[in-house]
N, C-alpha and C. Protein backbone atom coordinates (compact mmCIF):
# COMPACT_ATOMS: atom_id res chain seq x y z
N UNK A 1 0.83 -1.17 0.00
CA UNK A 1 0.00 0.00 0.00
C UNK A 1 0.89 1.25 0.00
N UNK A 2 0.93 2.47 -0.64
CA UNK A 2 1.49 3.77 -1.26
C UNK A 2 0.72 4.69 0.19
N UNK A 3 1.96 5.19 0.80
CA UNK A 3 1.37 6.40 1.94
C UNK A 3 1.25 7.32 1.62
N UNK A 4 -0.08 8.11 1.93
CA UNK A 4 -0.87 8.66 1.37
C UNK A 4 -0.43 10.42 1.43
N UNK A 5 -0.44 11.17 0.00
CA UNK A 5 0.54 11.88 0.14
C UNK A 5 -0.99 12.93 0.99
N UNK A 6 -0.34 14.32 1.67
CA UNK A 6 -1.13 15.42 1.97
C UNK A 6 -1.63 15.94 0.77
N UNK A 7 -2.85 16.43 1.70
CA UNK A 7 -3.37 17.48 0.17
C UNK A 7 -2.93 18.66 -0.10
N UNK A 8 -2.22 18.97 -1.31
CA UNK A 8 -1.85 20.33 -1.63
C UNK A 8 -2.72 21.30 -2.08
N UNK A 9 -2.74 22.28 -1.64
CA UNK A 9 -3.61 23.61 -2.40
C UNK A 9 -2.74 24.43 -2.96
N UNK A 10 -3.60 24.96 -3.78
CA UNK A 10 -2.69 26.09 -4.23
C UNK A 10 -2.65 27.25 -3.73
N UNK A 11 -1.60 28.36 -3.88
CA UNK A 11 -1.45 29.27 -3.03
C UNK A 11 -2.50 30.19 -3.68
N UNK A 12 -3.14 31.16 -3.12
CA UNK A 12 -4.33 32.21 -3.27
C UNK A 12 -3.46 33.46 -4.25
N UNK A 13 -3.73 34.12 -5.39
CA UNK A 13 -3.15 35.01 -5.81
C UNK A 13 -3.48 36.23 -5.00
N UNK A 14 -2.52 36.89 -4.41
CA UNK A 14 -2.52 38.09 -3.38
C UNK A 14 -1.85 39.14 -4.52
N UNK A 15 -1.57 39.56 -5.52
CA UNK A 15 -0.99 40.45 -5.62
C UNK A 15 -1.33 41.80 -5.41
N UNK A 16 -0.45 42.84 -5.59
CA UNK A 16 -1.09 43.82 -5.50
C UNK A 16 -1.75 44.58 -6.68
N UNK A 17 -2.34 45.62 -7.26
CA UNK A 17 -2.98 46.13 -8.45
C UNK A 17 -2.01 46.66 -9.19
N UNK A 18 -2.22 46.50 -10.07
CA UNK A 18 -0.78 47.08 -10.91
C UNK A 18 -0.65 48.55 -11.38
N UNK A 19 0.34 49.20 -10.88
CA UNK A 19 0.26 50.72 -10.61
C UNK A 19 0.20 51.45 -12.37
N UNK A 20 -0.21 52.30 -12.80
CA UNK A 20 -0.09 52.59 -13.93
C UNK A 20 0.05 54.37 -13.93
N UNK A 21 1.63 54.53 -14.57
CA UNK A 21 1.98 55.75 -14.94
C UNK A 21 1.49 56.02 -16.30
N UNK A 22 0.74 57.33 -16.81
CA UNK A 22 0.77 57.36 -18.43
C UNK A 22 1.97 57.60 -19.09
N UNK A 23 2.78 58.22 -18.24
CA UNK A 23 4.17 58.34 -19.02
C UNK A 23 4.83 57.03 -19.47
N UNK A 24 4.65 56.03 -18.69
CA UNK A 24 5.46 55.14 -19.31
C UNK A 24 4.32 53.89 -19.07
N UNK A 25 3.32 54.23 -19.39
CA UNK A 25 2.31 52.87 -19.67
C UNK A 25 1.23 53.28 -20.69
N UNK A 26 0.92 52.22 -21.66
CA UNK A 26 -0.60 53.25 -22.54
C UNK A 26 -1.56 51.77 -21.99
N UNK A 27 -2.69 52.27 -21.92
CA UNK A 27 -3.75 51.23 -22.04
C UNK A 27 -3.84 50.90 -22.93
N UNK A 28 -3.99 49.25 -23.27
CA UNK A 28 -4.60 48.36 -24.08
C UNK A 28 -5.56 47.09 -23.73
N UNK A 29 -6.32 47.27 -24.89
CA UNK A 29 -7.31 45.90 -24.78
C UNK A 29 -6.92 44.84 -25.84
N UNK A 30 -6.41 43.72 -25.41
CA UNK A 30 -5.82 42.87 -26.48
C UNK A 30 -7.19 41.71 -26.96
N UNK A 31 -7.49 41.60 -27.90
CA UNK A 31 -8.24 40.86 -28.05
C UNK A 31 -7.53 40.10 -29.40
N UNK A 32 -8.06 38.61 -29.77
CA UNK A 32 -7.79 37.52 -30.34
C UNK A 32 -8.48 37.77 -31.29
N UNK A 33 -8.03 37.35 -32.88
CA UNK A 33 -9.10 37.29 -33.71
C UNK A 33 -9.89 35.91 -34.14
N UNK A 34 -9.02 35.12 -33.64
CA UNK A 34 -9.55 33.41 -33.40
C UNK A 34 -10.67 33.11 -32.57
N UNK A 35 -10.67 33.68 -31.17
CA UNK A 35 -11.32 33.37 -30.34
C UNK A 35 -12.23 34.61 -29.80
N UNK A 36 -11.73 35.34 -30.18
CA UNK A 36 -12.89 36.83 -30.12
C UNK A 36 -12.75 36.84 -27.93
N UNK A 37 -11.64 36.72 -27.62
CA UNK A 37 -11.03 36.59 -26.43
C UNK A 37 -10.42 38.07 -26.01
N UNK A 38 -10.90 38.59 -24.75
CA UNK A 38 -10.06 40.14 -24.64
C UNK A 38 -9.72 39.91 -23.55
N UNK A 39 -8.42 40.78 -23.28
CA UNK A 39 -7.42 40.99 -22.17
C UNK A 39 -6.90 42.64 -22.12
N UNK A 40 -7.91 43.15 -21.06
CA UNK A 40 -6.94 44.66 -20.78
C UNK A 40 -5.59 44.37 -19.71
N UNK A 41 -5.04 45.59 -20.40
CA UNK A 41 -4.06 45.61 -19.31
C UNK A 41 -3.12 46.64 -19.51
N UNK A 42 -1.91 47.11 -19.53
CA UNK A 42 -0.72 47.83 -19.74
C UNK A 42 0.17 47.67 -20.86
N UNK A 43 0.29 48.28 -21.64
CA UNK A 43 1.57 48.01 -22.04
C UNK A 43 3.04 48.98 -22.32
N UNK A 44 4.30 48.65 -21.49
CA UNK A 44 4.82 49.40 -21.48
C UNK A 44 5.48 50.14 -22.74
N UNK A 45 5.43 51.39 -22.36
CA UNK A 45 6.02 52.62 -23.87
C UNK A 45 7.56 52.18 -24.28
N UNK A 46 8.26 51.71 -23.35
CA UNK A 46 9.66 51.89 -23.54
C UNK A 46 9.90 50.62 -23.84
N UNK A 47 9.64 49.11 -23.19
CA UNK A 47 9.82 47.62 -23.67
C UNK A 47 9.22 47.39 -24.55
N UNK A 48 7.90 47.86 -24.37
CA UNK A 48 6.14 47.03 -25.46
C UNK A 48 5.98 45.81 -25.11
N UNK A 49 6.62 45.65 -23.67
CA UNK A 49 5.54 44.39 -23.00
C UNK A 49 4.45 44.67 -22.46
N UNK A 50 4.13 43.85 -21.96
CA UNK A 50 2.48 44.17 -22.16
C UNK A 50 1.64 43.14 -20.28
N UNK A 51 1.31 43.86 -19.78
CA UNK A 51 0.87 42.94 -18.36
C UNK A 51 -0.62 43.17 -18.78
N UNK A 52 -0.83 41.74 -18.44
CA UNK A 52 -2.05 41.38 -18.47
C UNK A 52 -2.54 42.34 -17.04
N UNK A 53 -4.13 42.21 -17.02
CA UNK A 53 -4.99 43.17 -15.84
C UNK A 53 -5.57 42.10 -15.44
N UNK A 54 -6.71 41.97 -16.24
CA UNK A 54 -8.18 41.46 -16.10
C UNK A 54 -8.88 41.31 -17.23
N UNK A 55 -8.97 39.99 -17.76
CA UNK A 55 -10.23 39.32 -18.88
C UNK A 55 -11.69 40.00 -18.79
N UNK A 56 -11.80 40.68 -20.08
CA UNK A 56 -12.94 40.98 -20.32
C UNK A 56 -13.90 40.12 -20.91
N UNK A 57 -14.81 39.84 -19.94
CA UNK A 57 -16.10 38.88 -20.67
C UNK A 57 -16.94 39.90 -21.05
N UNK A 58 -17.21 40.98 -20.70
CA UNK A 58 -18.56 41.93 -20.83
C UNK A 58 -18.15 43.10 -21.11
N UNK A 59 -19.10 44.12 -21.35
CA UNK A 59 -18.87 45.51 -21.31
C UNK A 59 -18.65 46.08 -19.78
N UNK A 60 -19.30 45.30 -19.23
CA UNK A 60 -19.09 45.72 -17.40
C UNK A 60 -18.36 45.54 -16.97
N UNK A 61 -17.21 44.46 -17.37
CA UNK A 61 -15.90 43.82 -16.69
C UNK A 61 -15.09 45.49 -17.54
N UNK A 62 -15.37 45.57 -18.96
CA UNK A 62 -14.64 46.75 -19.71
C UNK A 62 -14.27 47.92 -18.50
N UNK A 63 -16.25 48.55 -18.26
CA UNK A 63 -16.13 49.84 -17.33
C UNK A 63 -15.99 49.53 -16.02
N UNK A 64 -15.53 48.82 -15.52
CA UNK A 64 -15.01 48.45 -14.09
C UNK A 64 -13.23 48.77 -14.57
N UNK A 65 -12.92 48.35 -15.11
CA UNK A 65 -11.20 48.25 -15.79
C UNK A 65 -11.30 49.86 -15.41
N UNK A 66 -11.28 50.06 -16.38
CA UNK A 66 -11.43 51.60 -17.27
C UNK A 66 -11.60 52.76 -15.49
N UNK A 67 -12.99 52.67 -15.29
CA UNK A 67 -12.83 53.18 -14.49
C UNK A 67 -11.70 52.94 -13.11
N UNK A 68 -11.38 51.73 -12.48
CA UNK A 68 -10.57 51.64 -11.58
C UNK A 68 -9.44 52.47 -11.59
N UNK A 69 -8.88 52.48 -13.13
CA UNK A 69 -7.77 53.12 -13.41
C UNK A 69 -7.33 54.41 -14.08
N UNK A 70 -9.19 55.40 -13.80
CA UNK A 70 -9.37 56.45 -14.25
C UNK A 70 -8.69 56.62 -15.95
N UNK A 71 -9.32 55.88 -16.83
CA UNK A 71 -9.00 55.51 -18.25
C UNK A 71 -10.33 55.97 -18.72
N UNK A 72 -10.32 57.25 -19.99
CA UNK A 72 -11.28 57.51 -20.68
C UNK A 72 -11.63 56.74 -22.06
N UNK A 73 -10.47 56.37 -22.20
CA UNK A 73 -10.19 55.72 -23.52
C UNK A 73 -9.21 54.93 -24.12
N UNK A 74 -9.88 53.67 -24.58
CA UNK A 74 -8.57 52.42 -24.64
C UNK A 74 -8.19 51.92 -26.35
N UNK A 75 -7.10 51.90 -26.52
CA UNK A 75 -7.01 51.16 -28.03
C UNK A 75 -7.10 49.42 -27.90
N UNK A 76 -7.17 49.31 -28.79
CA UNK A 76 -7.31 47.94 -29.22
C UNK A 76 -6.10 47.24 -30.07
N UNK A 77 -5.34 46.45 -29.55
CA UNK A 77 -4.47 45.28 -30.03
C UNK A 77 -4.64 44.29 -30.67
N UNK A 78 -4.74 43.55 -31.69
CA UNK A 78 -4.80 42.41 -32.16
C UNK A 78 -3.41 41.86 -32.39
């Protein structure tokens, strides 16, 4: 008989919100043209990497983004 391992969990994502300068961040909404899939988030001016935020399923997940991070207006990535 195999002793029985503990149960692992996974650890809880704690991070903190991700700070956003306009000087060196523009908003983007990345969306897929395969899967019609969106992802806001940051992307930096000076690398052009890009941090994910928060998956947009809705227009409400959109103005929750938008507003949290006092954003009037977002481009779009493909």
């Amino acid at each position: 008989m195999r002793p029985m391992r503990p149960f692992i969990r996974r650890k809880e994502k704690t991070g903190s919100p991700v700070s956003y300068d306009p000087e060196t961040k523009k908003p983007i909404l990345r969306c897929s043209i395969c899967t019609g899939e969106q992802v806001a988030g940051f992307k930096n001016l000076n690398t052009g990497k890009f941090e994910e935020v928060m998956l947009i399923k809705n227009e409400n997940d959109l103005t929750e983004f938008m507003n949290r991070y006092g954003i009037s207006e977002i481009s779009k990535e493909y």
